[in-house]
Protein backbone atom coordinates (compact mmCIF):
# COMPACT_ATOMS: atom_id res chain seq x y z
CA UNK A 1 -8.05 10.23 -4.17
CA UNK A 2 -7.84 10.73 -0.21
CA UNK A 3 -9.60 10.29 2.12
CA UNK A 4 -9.36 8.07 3.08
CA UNK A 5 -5.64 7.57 3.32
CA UNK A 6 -4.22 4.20 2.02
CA UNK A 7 -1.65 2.75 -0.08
CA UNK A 8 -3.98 2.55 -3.24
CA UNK A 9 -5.26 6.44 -2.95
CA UNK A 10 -1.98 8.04 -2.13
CA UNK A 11 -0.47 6.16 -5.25
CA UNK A 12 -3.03 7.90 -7.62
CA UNK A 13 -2.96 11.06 -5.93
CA UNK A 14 1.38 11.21 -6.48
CA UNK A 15 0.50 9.15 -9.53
CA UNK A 16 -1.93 12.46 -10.76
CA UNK A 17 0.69 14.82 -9.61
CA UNK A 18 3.65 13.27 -11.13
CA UNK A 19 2.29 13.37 -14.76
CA UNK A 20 1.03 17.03 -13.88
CA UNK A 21 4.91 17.87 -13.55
CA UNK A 22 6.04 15.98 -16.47
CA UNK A 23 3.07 17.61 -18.78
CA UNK A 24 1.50 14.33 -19.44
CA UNK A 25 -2.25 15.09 -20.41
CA UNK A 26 -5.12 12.40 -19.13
CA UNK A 27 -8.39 11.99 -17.82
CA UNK A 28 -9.52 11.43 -14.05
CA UNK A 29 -12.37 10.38 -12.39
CA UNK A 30 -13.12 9.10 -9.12
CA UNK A 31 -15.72 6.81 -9.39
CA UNK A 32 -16.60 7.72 -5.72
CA UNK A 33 -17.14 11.09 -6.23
CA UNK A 34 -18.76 11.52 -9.97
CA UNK A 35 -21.81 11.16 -11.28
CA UNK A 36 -22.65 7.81 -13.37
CA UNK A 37 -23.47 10.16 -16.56
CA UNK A 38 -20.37 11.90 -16.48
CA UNK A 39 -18.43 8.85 -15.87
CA UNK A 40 -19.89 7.38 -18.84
CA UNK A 41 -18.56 10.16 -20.63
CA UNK A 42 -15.44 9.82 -19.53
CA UNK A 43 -15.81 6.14 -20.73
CA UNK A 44 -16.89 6.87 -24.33
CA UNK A 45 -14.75 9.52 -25.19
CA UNK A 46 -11.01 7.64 -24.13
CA UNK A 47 -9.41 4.94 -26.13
CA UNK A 48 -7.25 3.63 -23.12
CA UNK A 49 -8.82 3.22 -19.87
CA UNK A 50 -6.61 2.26 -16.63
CA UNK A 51 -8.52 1.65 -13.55
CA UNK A 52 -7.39 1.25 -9.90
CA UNK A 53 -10.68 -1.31 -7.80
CA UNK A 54 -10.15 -3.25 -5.44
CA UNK A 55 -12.97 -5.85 -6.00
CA UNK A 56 -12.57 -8.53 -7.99
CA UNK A 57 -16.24 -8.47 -9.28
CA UNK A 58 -16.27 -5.01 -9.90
CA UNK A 59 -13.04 -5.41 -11.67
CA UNK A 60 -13.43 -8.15 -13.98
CA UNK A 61 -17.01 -5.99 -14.80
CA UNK A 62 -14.70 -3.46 -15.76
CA UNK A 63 -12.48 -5.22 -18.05
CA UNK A 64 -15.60 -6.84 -19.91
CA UNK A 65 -17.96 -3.31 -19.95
CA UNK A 66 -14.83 -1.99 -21.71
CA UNK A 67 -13.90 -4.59 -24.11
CA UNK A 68 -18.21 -4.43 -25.20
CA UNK A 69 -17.20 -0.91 -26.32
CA UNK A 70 -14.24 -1.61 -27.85
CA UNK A 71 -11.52 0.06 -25.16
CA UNK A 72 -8.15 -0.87 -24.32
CA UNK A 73 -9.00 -1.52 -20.51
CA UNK A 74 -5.85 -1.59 -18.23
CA UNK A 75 -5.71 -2.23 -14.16
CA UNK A 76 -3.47 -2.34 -11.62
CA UNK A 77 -3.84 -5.49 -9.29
CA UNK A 78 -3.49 -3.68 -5.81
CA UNK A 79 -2.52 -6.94 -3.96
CA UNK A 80 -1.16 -10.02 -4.37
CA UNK A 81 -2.50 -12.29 -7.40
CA UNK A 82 -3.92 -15.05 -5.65
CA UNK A 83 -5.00 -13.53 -2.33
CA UNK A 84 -9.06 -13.98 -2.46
CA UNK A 85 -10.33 -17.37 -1.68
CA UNK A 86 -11.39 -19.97 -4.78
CA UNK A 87 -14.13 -17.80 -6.34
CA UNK A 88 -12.77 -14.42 -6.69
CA UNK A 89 -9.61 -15.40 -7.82
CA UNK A 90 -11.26 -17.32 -10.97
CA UNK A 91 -12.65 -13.73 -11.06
CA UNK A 92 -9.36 -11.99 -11.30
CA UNK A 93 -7.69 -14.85 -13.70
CA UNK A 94 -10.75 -14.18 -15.73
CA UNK A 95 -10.50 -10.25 -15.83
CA UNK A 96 -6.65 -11.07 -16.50
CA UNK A 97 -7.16 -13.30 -19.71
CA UNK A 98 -9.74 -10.33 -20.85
CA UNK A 99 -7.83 -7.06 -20.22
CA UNK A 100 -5.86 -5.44 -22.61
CA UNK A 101 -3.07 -5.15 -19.79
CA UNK A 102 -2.75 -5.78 -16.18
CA UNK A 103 -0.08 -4.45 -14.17
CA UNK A 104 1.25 -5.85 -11.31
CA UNK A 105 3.52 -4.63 -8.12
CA UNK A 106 5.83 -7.73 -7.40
CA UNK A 107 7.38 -10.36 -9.32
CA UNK A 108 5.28 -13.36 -7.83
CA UNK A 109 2.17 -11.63 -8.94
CA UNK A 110 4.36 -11.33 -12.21
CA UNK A 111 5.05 -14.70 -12.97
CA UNK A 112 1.70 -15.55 -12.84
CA UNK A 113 -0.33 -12.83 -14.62
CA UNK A 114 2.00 -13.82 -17.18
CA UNK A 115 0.75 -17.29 -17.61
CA UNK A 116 -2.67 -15.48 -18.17
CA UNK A 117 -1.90 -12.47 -20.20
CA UNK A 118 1.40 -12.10 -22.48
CA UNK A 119 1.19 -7.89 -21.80
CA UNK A 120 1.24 -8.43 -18.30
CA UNK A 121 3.49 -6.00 -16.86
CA UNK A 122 5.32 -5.13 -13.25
CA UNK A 123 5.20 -1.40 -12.27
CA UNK A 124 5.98 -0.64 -8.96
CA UNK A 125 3.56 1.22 -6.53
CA UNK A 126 6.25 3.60 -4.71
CA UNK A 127 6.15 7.09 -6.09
CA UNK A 128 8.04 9.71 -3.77
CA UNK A 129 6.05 12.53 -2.72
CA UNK A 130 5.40 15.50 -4.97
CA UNK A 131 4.83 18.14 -3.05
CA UNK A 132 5.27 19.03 0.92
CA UNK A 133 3.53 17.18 3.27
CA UNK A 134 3.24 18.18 7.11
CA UNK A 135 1.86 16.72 10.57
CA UNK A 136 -0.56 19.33 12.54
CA UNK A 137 1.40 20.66 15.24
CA UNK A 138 -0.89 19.43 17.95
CA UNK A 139 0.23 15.49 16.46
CA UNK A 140 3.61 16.71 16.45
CA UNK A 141 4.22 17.88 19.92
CA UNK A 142 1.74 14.74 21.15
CA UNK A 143 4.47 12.41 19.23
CA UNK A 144 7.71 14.41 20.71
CA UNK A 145 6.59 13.85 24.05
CA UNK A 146 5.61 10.17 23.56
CA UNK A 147 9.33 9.22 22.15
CA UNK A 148 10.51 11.11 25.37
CA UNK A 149 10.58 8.04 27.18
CA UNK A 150 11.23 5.18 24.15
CA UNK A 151 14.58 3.75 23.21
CA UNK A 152 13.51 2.39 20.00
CA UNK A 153 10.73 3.79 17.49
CA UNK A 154 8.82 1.49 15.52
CA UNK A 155 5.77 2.57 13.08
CA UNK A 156 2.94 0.15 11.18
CA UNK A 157 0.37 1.35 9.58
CA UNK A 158 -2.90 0.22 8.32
CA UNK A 159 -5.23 2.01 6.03
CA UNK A 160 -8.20 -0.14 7.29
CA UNK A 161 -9.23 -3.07 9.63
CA UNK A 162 -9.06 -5.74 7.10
CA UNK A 163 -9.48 -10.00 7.53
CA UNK A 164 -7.31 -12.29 4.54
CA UNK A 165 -8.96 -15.23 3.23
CA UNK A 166 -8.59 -17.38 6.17
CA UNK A 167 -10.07 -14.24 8.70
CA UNK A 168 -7.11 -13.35 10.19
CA UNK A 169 -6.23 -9.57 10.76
CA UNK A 170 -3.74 -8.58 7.52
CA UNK A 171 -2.16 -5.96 9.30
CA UNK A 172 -1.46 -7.76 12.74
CA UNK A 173 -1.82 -4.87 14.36
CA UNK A 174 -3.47 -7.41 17.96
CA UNK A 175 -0.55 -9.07 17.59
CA UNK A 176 2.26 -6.40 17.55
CA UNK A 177 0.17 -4.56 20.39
CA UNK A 178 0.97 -7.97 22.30
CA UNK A 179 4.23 -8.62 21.31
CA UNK A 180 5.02 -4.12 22.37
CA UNK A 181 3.09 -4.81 25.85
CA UNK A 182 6.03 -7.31 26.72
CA UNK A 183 8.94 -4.46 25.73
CA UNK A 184 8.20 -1.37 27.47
CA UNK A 185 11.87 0.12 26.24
CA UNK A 186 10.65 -0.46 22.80
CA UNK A 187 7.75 1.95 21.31
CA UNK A 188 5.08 1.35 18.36
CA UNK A 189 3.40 4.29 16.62
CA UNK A 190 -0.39 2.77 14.64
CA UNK A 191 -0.94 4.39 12.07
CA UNK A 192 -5.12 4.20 11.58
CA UNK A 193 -5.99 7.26 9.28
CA UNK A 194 -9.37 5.69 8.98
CA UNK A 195 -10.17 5.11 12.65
CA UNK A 196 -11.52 1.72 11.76
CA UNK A 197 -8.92 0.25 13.51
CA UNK A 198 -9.17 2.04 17.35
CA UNK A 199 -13.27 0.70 17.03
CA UNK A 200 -11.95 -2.52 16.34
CA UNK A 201 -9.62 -2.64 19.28
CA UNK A 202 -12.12 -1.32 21.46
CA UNK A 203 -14.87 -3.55 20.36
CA UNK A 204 -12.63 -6.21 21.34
CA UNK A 205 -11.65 -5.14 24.99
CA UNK A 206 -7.38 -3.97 23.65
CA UNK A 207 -5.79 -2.41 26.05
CA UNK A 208 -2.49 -0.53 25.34
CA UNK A 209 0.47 0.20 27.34
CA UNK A 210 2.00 3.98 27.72
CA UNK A 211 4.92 3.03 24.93
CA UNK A 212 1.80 2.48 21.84
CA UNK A 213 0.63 5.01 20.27
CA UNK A 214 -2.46 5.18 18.54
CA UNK A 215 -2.75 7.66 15.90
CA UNK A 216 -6.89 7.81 14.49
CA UNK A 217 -7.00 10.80 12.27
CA UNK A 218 -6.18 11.44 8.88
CA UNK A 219 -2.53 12.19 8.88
CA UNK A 220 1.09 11.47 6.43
CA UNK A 221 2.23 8.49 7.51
CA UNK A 222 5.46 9.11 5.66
CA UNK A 223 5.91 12.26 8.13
CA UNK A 224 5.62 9.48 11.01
CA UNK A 225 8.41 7.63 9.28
CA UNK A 226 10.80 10.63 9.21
CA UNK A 227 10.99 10.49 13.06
CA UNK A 228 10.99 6.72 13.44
CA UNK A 229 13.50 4.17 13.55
CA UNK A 230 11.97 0.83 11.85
CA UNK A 231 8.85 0.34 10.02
CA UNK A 232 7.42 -2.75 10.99
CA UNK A 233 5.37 -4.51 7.73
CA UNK A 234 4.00 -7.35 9.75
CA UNK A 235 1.14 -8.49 7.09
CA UNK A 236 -0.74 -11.86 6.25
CA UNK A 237 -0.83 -10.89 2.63
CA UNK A 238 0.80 -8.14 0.35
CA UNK A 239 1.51 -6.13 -2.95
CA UNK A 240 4.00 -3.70 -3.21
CA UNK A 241 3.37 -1.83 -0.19
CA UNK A 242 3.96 1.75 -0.26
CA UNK A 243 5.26 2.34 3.34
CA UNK A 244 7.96 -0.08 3.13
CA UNK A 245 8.98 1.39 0.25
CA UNK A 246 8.88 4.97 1.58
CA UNK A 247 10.68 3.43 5.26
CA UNK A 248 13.89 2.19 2.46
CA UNK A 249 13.35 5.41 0.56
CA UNK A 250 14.11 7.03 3.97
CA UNK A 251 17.27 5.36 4.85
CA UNK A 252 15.11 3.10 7.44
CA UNK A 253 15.30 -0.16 9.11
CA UNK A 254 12.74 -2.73 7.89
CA UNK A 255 11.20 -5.78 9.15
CA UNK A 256 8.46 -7.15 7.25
CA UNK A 257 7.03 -10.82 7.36
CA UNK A 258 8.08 -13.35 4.35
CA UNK A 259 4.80 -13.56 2.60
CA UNK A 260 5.83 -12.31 -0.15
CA UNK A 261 9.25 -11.15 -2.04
CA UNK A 262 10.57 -7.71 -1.02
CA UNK A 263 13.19 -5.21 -1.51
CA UNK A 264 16.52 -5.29 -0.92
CA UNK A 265 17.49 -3.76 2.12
CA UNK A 266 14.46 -5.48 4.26
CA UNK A 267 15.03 -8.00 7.19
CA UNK A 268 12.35 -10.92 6.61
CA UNK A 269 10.31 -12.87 9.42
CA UNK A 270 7.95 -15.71 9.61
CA UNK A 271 4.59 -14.60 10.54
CA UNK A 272 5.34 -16.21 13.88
CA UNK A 273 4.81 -14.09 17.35
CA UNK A 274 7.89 -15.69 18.94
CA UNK A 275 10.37 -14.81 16.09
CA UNK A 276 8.45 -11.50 15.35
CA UNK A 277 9.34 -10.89 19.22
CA UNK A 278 12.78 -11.65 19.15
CA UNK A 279 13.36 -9.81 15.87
CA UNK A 280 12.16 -6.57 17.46
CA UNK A 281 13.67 -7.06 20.22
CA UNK A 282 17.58 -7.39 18.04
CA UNK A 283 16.48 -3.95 16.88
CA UNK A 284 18.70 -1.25 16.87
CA UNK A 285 18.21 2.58 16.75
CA UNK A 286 21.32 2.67 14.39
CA UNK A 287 20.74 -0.18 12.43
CA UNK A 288 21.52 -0.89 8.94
CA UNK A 289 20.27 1.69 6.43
CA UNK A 290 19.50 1.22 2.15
CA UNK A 291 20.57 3.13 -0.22
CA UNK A 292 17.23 5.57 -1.60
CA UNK A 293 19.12 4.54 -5.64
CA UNK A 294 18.18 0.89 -5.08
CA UNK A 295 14.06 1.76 -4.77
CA UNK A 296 12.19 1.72 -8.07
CA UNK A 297 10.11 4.78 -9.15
CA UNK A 298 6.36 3.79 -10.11
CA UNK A 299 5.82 7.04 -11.52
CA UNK A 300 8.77 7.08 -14.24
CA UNK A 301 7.29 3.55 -14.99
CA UNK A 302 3.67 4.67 -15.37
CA UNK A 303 4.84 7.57 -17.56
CA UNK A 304 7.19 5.24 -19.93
CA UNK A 305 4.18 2.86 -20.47
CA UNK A 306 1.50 5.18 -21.01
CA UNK A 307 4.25 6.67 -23.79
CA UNK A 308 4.56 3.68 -25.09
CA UNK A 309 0.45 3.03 -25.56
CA UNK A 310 0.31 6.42 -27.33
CA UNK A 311 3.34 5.34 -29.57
CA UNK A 312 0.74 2.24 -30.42
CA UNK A 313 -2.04 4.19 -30.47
């Protein structure tokens, strides 16, 4: 549960508050904030255990603790199957074969935890929000007075500073901070709830020009999307990522790099600055907008599988 804020813990926490409103009784624990004794509690007492980790050792130590004591161990797969190097991918096939069901957030991820596990199954990560969520009015008149002098609004976001497989930045965030210094009509809003990001750029000399915004403190980025024009999803690697589906959920523009299949309603690039550039700059404030019916609910998917596993049970 947040904090910190990321894709993974706001999906639990709407996840948590979307069964709460449908009267769906479970279990939770957050392994970061309980005790190992009454986790193992937890443990003994449920026939069904889903987990949300985002290491692959931890995870596959999961799957095979839980099979040793006879539990029907679940996981969502936050990410793209395949995205660790050689090693840790074995490690994820492995926890894949063993689980009693993985789910997954896109289809490529799909098509090949099915060649590992038959129950495999595709749930998507977007859940709406629940309940009200606001921006402190000191952030909000700090924003307002920043778009004062933009033409276009764009907004990325990135729970952490994170390296892919081959140690390049998955959120890009250098590179759009480049590609923004060169249009000063255009602005960018950073989303860094975690701060890691603003020591990263400082520890590497960054400098930004008056149209970026940095934003380092825990905040909704959905609320940031509300007054924006285009999300920008300019990744290395992906799952199903929450804010792109929350930018089409909103009626927003969306340009998001090819590395992976997604949504109707989103304008693909190559993970190339030059295109990424002249992509941005084709950008309109008006542009073309999705309808919110064509998005997928995660929640009403969650709830009809965990149904179903108590119709087995």
């Amino acid at each position: 549960m947040p904090p910190p804020i990321g894709g993974v813990t706001i999906h639990i926490q709407r996840l948590k508050q979307y069964l709460d409103h449908h009267g769906y009784a479970y279990s939770f624990v957050d392994i970061r904030r309980t005790g190992k004794g009454a986790l193992w509690q937890q443990i003994r007492r449920h026939r069904y255990i889903h987990f949300h980790i985002y290491s692959p050792v931890v995870r596959l130590a999961a799957v095979v603790l839980g099979r040793l004591l006879g539990k029907k161990m679940l996981f969502t797969l936050h990410g793209n199957l395949g995205r660790h190097n050689f090693w840790k991918n074995q490690l994820d096939k492995l926890a894949f074969r063993m689980a009693y069901m993985p789910i997954v957030l896109n289809e490529q991820s799909m098509e090949q935890g099915r060649r590992l596990n038959a129950r495999t199954c595709l749930a998507p990560a977007f859940i709406p929000p629940q309940q009200e969520e606001h921006l402190s009015p000191e952030l909000q008149h700090r924003i307002q007075q920043w778009k004062a002098s933009c033409r276009l609004v764009c907004a990325t976001n990135a729970s952490n500073y994170t390296v892919d497989k081959e140690g390049r930045e998955t959120y890009q965030i250098s590179l759009l901070i480049k590609i923004f210094q060169q249009l000063p009509q255009a602005g960018l809003i950073i989303s860094d709830p975690s701060g890691n990001y603003k020591k990263f750029l400082q520890q590497t000399g960054c400098t930004m020009t008056p149209n970026i915004l940095l934003i380092s403190e825990a905040h909704s980025f959905y609320e940031i999307l509300k007054g924006s024009d285009v999300l920008l999803r300019i990744t290395t690697t992906d799952g199903d990522s929450l804010s792109v589906k929350e930018a089409l959920y909103l009626h927003k523009q969306v340009l998001a790099t090819d590395v992976i299949s997604r949504p109707a309603g989103v304008t693909l690039v190559p993970l190339q600055e030059e295109k990424i550039r002249t992509a941005i700059q084709a950008l309109q404030p008006t542009g073309n907008r999705v309808h919110a019916h064509d998005i997928k609910h995660g929640g009403e998917a969650m709830l009809r599988l965990y149904e179903k596993l108590a119709v087995e049970a």
